[in-house]
PDB file of N, CA and C in Angstrom:
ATOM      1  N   UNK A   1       0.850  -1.162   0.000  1.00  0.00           N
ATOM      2  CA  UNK A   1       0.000   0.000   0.000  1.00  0.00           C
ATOM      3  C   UNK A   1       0.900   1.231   0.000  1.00  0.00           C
ATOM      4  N   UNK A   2       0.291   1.986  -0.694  1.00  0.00           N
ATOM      5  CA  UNK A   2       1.415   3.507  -1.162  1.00  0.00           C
ATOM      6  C   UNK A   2       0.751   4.490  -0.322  1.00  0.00           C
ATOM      7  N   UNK A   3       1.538   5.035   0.564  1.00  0.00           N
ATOM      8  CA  UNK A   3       1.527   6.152   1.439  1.00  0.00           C
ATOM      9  C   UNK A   3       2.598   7.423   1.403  1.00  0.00           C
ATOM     10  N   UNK A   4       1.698   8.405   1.976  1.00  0.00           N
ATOM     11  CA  UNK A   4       2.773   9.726   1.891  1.00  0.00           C
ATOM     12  C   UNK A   4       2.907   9.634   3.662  1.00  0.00           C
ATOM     13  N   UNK A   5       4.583  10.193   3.530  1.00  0.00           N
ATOM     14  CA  UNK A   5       5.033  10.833   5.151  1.00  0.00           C
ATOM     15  C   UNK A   5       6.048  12.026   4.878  1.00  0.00           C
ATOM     16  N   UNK A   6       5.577  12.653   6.025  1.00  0.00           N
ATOM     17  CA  UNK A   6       7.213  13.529   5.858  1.00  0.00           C
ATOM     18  C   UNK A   6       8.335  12.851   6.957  1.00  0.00           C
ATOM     19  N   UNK A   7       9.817  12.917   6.269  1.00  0.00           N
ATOM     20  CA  UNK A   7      10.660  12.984   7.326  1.00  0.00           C
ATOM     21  C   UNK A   7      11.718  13.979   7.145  1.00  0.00           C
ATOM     22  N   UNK A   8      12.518  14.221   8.350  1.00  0.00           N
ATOM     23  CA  UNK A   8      13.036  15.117   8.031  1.00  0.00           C
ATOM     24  C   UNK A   8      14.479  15.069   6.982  1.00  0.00           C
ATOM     25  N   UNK A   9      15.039  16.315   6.434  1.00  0.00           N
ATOM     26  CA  UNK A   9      15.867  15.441   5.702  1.00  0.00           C
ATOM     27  C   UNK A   9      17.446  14.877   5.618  1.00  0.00           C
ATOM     28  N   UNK A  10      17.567  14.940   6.919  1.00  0.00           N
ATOM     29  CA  UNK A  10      18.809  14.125   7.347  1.00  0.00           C
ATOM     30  C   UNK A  10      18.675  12.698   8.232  1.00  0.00           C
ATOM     31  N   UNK A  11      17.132  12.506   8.387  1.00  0.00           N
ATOM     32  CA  UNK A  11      16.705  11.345   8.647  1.00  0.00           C
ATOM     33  C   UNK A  11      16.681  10.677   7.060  1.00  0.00           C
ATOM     34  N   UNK A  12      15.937  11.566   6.016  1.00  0.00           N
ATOM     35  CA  UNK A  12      15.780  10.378   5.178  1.00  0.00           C
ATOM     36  C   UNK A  12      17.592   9.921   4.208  1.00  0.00           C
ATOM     37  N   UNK A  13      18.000  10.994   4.238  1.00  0.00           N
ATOM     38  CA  UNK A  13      19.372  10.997   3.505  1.00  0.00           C
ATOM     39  C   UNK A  13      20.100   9.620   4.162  1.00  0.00           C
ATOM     40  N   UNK A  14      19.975   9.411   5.522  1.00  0.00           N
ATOM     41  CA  UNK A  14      21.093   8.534   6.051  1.00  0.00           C
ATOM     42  C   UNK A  14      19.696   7.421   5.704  1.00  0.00           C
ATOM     43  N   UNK A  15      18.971   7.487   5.648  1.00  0.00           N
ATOM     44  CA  UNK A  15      18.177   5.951   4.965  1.00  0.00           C
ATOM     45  C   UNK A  15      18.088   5.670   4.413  1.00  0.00           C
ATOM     46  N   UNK A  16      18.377   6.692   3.030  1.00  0.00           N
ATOM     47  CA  UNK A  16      19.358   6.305   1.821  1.00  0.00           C
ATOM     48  C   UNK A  16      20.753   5.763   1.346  1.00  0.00           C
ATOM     49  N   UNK A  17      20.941   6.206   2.488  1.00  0.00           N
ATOM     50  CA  UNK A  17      22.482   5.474   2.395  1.00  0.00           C
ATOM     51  C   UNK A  17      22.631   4.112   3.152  1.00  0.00           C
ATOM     52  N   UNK A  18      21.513   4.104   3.960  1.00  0.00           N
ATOM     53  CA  UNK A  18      21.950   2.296   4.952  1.00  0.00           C
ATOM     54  C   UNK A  18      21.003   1.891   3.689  1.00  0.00           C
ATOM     55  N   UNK A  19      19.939   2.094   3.415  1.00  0.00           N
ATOM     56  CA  UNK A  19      19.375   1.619   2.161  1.00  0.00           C
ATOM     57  C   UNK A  19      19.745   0.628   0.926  1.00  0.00           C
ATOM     58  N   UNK A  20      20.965   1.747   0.731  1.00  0.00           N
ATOM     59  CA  UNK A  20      21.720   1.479  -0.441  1.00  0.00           C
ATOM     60  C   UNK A  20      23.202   0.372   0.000  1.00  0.00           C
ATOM     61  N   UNK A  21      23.278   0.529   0.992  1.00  0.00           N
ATOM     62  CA  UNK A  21      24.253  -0.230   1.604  1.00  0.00           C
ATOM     63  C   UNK A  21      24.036  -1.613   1.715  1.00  0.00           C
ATOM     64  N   UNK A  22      22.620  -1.772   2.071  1.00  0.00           N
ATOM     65  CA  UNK A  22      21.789  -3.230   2.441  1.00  0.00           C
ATOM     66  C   UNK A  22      21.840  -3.425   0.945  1.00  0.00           C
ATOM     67  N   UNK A  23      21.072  -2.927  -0.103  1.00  0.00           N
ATOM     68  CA  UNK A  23      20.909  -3.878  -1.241  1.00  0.00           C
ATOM     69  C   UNK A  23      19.553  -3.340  -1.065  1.00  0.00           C
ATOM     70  N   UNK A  24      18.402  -2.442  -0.333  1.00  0.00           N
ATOM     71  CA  UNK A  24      17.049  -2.331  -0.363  1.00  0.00           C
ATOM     72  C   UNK A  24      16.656  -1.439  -0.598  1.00  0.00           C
ATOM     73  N   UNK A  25      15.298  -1.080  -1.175  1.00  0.00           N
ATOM     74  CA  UNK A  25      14.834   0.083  -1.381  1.00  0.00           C
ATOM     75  C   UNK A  25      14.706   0.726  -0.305  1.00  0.00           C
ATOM     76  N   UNK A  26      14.312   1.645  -0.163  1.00  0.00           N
ATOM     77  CA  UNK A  26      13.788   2.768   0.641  1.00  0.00           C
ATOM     78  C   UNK A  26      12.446   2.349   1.240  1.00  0.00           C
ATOM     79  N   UNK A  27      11.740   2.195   0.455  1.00  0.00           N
ATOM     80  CA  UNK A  27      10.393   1.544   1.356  1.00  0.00           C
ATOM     81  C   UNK A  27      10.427   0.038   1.717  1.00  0.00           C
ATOM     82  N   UNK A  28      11.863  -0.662   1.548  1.00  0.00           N
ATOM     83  CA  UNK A  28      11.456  -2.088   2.354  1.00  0.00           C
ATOM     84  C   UNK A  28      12.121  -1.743   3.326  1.00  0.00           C
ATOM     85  N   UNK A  29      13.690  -0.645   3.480  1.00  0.00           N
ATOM     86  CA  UNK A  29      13.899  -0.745   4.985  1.00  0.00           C
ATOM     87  C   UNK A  29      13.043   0.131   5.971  1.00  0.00           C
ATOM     88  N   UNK A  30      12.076   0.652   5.412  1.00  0.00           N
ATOM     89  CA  UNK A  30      11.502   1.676   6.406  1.00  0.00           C
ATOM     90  C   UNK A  30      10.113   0.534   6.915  1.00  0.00           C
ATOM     91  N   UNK A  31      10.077  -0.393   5.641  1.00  0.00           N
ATOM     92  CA  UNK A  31       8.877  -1.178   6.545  1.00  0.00           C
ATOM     93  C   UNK A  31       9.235  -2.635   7.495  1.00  0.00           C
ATOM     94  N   UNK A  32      10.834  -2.649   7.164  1.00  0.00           N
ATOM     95  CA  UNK A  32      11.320  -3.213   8.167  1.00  0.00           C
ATOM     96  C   UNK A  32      11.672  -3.163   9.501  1.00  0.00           C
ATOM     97  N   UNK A  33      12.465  -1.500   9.293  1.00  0.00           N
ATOM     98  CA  UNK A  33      12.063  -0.853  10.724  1.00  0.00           C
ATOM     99  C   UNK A  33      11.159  -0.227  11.344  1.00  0.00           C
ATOM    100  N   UNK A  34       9.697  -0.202  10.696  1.00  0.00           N
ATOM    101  CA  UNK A  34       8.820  -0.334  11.626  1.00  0.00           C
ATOM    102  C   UNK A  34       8.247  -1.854  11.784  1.00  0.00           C
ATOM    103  N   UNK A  35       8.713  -2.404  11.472  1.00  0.00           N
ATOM    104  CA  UNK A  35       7.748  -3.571  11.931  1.00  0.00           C
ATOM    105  C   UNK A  35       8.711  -3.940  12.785  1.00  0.00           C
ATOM    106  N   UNK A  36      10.060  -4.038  12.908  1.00  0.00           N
ATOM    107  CA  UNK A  36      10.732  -4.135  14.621  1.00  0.00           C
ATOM    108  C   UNK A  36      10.511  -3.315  15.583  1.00  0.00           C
ATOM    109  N   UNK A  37      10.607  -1.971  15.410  1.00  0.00           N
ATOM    110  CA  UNK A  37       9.778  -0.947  16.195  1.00  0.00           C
ATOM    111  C   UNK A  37       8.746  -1.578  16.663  1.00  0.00           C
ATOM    112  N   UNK A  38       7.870  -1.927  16.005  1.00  0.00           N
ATOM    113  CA  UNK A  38       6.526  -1.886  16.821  1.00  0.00           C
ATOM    114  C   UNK A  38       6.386  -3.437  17.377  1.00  0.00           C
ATOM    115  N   UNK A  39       7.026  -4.500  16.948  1.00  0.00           N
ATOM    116  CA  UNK A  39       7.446  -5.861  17.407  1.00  0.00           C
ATOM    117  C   UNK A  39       8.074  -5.786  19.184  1.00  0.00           C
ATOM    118  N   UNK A  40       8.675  -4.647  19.269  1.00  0.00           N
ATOM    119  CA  UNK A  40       9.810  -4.426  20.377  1.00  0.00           C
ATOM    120  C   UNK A  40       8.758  -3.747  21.169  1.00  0.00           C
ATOM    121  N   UNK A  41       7.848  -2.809  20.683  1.00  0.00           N
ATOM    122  CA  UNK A  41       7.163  -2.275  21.416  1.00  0.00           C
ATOM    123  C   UNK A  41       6.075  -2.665  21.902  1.00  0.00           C
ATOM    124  N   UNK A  42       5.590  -3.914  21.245  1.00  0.00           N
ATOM    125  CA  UNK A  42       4.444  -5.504  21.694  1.00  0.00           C
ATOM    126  C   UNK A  42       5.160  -6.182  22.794  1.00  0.00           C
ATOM    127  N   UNK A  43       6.343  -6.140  22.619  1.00  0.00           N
ATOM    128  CA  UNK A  43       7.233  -7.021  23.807  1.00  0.00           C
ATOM    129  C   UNK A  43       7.709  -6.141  25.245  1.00  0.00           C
ATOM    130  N   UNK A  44       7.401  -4.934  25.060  1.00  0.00           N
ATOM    131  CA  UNK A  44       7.768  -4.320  25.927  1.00  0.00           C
ATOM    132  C   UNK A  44       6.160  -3.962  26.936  1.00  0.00           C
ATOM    133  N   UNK A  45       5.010  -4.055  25.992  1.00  0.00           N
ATOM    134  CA  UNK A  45       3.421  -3.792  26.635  1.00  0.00           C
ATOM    135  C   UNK A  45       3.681  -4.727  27.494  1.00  0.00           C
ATOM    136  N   UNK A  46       3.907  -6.469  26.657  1.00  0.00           N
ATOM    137  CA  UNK A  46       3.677  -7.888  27.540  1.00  0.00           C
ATOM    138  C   UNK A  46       4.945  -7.874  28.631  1.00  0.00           C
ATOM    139  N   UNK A  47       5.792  -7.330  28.701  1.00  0.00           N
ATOM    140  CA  UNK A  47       6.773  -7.579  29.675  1.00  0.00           C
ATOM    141  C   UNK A  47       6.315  -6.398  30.834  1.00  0.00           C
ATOM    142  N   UNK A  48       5.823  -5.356  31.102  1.00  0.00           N
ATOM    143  CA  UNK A  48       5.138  -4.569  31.586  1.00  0.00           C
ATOM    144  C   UNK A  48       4.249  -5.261  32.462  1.00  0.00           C
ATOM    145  N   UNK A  49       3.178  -5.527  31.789  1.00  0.00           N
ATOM    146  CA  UNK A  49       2.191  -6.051  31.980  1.00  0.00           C
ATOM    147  C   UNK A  49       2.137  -7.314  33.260  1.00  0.00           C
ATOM    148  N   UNK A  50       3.366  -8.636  32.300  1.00  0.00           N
ATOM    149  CA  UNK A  50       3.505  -9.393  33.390  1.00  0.00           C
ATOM    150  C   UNK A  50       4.058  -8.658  34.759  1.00  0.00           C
ATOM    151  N   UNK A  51       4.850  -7.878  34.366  1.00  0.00           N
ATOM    152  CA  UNK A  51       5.704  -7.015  35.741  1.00  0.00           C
ATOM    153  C   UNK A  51       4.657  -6.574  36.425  1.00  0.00           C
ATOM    154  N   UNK A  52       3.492  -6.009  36.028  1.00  0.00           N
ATOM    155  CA  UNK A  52       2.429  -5.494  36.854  1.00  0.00           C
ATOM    156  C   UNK A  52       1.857  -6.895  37.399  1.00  0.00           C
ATOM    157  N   UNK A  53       1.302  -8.022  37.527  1.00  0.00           N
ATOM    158  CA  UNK A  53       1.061  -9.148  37.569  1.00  0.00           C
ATOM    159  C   UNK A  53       1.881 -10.073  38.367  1.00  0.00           C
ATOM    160  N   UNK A  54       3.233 -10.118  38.451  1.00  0.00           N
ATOM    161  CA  UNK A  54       3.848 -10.799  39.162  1.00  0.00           C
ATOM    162  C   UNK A  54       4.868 -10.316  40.364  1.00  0.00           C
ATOM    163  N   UNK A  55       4.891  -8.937  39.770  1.00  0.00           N
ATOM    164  CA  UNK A  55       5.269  -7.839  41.098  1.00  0.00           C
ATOM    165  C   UNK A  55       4.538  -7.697  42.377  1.00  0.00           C
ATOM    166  N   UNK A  56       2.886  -8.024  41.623  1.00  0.00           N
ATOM    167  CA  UNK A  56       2.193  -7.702  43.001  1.00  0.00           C
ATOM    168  C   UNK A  56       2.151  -8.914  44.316  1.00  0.00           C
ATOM    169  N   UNK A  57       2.777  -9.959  43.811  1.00  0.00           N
ATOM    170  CA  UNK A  57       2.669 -11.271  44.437  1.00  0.00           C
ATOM    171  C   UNK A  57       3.619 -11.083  45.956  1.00  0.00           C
ATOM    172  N   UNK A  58       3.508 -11.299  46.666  1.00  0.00           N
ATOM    173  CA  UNK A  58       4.523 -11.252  47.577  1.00  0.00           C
ATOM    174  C   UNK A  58       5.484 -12.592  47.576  1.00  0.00           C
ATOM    175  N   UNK A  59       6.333 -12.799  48.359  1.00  0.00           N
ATOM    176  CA  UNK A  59       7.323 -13.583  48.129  1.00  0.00           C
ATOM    177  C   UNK A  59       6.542 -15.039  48.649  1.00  0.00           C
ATOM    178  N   UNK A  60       5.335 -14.720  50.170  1.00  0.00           N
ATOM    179  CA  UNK A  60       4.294 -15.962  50.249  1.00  0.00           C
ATOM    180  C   UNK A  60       3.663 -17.030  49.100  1.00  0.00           C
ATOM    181  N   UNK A  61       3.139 -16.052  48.565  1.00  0.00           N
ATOM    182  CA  UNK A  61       1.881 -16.231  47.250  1.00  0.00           C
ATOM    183  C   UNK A  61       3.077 -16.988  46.060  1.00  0.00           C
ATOM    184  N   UNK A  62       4.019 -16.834  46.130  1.00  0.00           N
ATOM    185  CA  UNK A  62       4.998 -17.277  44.630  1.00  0.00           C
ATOM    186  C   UNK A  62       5.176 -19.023  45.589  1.00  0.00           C
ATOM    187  N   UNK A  63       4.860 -19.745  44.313  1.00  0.00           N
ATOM    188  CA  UNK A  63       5.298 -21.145  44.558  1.00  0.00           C
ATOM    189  C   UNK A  63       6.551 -21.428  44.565  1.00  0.00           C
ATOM    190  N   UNK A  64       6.718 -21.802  44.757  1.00  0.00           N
ATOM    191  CA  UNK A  64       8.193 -22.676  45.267  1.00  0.00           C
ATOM    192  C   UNK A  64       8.863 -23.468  44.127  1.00  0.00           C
ATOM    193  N   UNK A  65      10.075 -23.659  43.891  1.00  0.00           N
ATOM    194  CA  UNK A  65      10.468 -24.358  42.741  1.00  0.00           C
ATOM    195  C   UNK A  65       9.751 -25.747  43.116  1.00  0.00           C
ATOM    196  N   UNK A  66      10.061 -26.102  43.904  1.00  0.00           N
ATOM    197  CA  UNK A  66       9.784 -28.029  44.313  1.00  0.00           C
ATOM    198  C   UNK A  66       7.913 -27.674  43.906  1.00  0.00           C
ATOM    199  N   UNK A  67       7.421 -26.831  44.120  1.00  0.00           N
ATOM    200  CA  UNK A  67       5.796 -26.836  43.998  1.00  0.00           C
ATOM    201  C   UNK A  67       5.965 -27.106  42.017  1.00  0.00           C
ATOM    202  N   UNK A  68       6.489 -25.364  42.035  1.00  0.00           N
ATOM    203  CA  UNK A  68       6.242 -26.115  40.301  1.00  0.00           C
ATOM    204  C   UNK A  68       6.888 -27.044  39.612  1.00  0.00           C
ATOM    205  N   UNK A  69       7.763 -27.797  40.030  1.00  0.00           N
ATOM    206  CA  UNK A  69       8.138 -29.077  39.691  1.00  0.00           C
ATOM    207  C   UNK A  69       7.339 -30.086  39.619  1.00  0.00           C
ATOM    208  N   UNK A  70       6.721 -29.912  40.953  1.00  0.00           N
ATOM    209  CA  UNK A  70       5.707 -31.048  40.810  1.00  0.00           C
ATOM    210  C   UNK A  70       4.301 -31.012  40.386  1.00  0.00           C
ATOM    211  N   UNK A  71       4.077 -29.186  40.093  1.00  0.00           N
ATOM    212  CA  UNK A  71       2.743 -29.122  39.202  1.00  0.00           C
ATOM    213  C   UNK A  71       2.671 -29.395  38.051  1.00  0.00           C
ATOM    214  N   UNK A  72       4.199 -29.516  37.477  1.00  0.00           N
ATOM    215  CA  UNK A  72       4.757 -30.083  35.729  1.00  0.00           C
ATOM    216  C   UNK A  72       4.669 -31.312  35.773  1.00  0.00           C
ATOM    217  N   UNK A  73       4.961 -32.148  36.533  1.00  0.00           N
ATOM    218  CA  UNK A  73       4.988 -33.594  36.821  1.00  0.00           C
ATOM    219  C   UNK A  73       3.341 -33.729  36.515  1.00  0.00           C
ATOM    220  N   UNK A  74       2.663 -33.562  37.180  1.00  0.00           N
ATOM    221  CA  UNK A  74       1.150 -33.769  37.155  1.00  0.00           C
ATOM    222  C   UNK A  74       0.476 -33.759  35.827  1.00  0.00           C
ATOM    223  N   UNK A  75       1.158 -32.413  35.707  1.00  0.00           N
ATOM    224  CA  UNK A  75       0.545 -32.005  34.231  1.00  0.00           C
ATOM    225  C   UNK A  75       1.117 -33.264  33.188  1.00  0.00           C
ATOM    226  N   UNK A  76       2.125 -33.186  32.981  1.00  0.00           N
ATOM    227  CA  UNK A  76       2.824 -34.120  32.444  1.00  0.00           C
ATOM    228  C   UNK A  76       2.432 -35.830  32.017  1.00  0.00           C
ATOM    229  N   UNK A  77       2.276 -35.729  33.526  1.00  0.00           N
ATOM    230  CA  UNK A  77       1.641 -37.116  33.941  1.00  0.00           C
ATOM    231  C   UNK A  77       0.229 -37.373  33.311  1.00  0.00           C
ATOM    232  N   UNK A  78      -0.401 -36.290  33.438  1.00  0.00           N
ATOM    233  CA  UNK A  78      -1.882 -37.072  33.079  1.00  0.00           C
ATOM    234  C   UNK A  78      -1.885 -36.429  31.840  1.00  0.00           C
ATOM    235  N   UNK A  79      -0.857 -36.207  30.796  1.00  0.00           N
ATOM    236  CA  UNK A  79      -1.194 -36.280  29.262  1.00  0.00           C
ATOM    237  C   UNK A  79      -0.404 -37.532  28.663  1.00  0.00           C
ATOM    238  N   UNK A  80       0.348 -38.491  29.686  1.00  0.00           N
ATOM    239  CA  UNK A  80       0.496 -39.890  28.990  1.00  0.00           C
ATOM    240  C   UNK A  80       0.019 -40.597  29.340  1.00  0.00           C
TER     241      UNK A  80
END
């Protein structure tokens, strides 16, 4: 899909030149680096998120390695 943007123009000049350096046009590295941009920035919501979620636990409430060892075992167990 063909879109207009502005950038400025010593942003786009040096993206012409890593551009041209890679072997790519201009619009595949710009849709490459946004799609890591915004990949990094999906991973950074979910890492947040769990942090909000497992921060609030106190050190009581968190199972124990030997607990989840043996809640894997179980699990484990009753799918053979």
């Amino acid at each position: 899909m063909k879109t207009a943007i502005s950038i400025e123009t010593p942003l786009l000049e040096e993206t012409d030149r890593t551009a041209m350096k890679l072997g790519l046009s201009r619009s595949r590295l710009i849709a490459l680096a946004l799609r890591d941009y915004l990949k990094q920035r999906r991973n950074s919501e979910i890492i947040e998120q769990l942090n909000q979620v497992y921060g609030e636990q106190t050190s009581a409430d968190r199972p124990s390695s030997a607990q989840m060892k043996a809640k894997f075992r179980s699990i484990i167990k009753d799918r053979w």
